[in-house]
N, C-alpha and C. Protein backbone atom coordinates (compact mmCIF):
# COMPACT_ATOMS: atom_id res chain seq x y z
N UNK A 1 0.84 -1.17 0.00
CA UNK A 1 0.00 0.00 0.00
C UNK A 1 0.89 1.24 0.00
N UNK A 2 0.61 2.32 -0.21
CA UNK A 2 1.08 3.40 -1.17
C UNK A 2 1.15 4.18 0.57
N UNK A 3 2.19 4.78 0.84
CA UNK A 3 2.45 6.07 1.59
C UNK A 3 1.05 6.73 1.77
N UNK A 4 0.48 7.90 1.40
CA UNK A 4 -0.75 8.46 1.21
C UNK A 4 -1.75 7.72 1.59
N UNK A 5 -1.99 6.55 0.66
CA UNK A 5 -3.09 5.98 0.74
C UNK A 5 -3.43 5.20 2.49
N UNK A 6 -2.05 4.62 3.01
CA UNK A 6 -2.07 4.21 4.36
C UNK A 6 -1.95 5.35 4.97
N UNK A 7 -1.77 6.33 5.24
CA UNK A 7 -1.91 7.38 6.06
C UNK A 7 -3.73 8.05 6.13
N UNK A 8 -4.29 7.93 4.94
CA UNK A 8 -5.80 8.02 4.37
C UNK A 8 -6.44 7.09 5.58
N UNK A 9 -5.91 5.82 5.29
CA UNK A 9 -7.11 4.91 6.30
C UNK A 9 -6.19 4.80 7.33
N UNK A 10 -5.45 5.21 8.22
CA UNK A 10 -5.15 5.48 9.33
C UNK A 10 -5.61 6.84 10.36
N UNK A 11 -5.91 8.03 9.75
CA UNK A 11 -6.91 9.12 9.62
C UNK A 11 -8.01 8.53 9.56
N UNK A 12 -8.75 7.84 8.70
CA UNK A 12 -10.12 7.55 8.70
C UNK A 12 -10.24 6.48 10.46
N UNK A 13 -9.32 5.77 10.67
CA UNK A 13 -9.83 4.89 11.75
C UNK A 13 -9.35 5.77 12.74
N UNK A 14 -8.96 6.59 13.32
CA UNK A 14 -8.33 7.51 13.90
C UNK A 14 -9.81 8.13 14.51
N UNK A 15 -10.18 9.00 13.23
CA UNK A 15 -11.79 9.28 13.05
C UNK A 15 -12.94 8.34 13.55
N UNK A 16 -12.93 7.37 13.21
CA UNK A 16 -13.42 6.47 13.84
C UNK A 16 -14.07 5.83 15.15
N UNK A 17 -12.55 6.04 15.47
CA UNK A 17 -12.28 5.82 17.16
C UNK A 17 -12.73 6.89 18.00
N UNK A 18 -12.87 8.26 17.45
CA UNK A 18 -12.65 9.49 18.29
C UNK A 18 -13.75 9.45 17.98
N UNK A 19 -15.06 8.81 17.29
CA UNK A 19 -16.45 8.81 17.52
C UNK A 19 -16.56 8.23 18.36
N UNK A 20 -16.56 6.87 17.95
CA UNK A 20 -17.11 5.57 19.32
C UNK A 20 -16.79 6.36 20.53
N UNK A 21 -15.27 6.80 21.32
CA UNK A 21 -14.99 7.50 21.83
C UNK A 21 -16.39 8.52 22.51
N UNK A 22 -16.27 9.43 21.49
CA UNK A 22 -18.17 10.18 22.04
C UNK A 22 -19.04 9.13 22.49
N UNK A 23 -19.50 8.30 21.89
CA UNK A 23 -20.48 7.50 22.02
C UNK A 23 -20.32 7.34 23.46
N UNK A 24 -19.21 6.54 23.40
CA UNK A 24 -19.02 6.06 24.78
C UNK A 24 -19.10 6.79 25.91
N UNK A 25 -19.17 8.04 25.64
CA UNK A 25 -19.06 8.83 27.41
C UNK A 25 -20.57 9.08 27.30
N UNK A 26 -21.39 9.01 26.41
CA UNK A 26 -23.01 8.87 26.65
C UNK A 26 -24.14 7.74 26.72
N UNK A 27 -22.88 6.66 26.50
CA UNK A 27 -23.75 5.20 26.38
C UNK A 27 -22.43 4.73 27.10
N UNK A 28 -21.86 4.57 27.97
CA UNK A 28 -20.75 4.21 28.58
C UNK A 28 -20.80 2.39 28.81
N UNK A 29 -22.42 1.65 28.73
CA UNK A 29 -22.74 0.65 29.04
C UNK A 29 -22.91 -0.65 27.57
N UNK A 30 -22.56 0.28 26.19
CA UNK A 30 -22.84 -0.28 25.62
C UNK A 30 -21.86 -1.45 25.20
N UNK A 31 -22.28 -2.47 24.83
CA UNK A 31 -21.04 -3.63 24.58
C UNK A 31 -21.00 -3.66 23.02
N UNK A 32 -21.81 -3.24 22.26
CA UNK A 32 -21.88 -3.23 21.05
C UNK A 32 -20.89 -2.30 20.31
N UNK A 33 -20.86 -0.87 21.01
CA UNK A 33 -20.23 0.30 20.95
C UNK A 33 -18.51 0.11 21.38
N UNK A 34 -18.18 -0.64 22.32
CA UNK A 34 -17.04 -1.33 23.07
C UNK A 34 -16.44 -2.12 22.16
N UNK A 35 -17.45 -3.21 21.54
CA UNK A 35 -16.69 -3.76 20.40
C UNK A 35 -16.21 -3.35 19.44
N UNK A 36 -16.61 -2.24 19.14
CA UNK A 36 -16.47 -1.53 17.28
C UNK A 36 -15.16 -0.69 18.11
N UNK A 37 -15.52 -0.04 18.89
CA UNK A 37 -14.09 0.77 19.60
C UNK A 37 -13.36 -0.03 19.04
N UNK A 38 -12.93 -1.25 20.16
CA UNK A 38 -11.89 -2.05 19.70
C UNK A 38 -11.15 -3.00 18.75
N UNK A 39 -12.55 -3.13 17.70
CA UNK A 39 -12.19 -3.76 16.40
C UNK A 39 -11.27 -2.43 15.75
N UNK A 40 -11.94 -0.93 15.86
CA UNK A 40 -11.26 0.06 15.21
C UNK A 40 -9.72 0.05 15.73
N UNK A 41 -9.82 0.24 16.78
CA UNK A 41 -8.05 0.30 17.74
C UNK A 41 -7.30 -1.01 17.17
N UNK A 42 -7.98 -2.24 16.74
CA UNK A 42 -7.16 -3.46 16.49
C UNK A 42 -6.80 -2.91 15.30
N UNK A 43 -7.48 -2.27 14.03
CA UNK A 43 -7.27 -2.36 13.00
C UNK A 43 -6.23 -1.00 12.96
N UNK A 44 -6.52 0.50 13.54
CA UNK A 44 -5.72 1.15 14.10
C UNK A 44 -4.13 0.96 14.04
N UNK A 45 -3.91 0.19 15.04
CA UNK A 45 -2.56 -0.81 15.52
C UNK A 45 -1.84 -1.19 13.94
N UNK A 46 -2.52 -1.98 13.64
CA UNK A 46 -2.21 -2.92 13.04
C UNK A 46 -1.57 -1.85 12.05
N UNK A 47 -2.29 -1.13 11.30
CA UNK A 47 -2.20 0.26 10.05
C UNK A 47 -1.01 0.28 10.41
N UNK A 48 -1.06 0.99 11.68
CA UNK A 48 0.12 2.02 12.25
C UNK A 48 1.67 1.12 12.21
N UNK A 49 1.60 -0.18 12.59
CA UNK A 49 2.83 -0.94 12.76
C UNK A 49 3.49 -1.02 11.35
N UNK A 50 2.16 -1.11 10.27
CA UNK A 50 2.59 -1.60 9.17
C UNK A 50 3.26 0.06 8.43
N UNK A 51 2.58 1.02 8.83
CA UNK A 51 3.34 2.43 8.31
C UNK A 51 4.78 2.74 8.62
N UNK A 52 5.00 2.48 9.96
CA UNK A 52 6.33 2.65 10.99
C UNK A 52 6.91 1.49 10.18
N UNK A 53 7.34 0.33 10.02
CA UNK A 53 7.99 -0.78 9.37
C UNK A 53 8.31 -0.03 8.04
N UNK A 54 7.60 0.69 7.43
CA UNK A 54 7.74 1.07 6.50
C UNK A 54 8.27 2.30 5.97
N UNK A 55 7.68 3.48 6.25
CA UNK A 55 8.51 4.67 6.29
C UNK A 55 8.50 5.31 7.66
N UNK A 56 9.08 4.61 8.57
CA UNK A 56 8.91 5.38 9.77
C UNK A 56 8.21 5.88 11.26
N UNK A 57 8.57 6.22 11.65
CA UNK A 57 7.87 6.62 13.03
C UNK A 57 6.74 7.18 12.66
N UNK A 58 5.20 7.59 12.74
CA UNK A 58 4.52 8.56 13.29
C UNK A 58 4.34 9.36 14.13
N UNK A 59 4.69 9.13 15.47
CA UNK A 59 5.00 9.83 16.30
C UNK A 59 5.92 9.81 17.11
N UNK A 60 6.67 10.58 17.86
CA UNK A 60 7.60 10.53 19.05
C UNK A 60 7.59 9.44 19.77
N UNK A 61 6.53 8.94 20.33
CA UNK A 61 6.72 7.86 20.99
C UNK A 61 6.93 6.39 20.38
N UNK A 62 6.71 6.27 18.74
CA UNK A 62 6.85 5.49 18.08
C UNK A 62 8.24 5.50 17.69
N UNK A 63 9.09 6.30 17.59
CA UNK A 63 10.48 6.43 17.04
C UNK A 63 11.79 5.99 18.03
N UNK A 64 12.51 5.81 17.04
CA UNK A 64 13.56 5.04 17.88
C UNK A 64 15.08 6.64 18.10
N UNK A 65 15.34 6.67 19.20
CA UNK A 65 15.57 7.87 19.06
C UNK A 65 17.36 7.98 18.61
N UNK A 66 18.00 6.56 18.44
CA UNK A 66 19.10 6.71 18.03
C UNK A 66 19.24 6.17 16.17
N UNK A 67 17.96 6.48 16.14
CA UNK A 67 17.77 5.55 13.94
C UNK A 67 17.93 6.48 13.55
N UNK A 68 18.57 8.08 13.92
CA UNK A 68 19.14 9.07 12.73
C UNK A 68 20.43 8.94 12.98
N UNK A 69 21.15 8.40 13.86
CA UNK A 69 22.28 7.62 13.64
C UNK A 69 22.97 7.02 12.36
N UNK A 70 22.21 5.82 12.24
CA UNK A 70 21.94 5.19 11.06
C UNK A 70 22.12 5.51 9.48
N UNK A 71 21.34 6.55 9.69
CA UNK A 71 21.34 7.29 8.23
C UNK A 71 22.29 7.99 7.87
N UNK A 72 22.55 8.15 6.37
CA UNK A 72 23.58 8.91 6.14
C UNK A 72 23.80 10.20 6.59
N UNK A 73 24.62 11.14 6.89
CA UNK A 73 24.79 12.68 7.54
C UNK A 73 24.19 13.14 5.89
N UNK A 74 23.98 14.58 5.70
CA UNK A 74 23.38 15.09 4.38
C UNK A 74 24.61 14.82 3.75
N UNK A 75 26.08 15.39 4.57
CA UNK A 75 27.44 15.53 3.33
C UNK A 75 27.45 14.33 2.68
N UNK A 76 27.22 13.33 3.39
CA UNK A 76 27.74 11.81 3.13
C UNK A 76 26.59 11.20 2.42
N UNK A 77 25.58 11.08 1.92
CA UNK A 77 24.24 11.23 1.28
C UNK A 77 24.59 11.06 0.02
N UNK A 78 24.18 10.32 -1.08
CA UNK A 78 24.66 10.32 -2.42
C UNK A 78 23.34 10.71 -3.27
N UNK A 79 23.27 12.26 -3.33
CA UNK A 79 22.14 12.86 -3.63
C UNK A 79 22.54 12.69 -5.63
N UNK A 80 21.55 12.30 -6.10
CA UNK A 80 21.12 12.72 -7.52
C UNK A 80 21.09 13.60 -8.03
N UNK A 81 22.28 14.68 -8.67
CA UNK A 81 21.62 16.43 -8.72
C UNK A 81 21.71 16.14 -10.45
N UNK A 82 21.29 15.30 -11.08
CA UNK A 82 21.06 15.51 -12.50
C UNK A 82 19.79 15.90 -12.47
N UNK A 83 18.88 15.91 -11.89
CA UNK A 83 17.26 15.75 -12.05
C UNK A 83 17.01 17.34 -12.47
């Protein structure tokens, strides 16, 4: 899946969640509402692991804080300048 396009349905379940979320502080009892929460958060997760594996952290707490280590410095970088 395409950069954009997984960031699209990671936003959409994001959205999602931050409904049920409402729901829940006015139906706090529902189990029906509880489930979809957490089918969303499973599927959530799942998005998110597969984005980070892929290009990266999303957030601060997802990042590894010595993986710019890793990477080349800019000097040392074997940039393309024909383009």
């Amino acid at each position: 899946m395409k950069k954009d396009k997984l960031l699209r349905r990671l936003s959409a379940m994001q959205f999602a969640m931050w409904e049920m979320r409402e729901f829940l502080d006015t139906h706090p009892n529902c189990p029906d509402a509880k489930a979809l929460y957490n089918a969303y958060k499973e599927k959530y997760d799942t998005l998110a692991k597969e984005y980070e594996a892929r290009f990266g952290p999303l957030t601060l707490n997802g990042a590894n804080s010595d993986a710019w280590l890793q990477d080349p410095w800019p000097w040392d970088a074997d940039f393309d300048t024909d383009e």
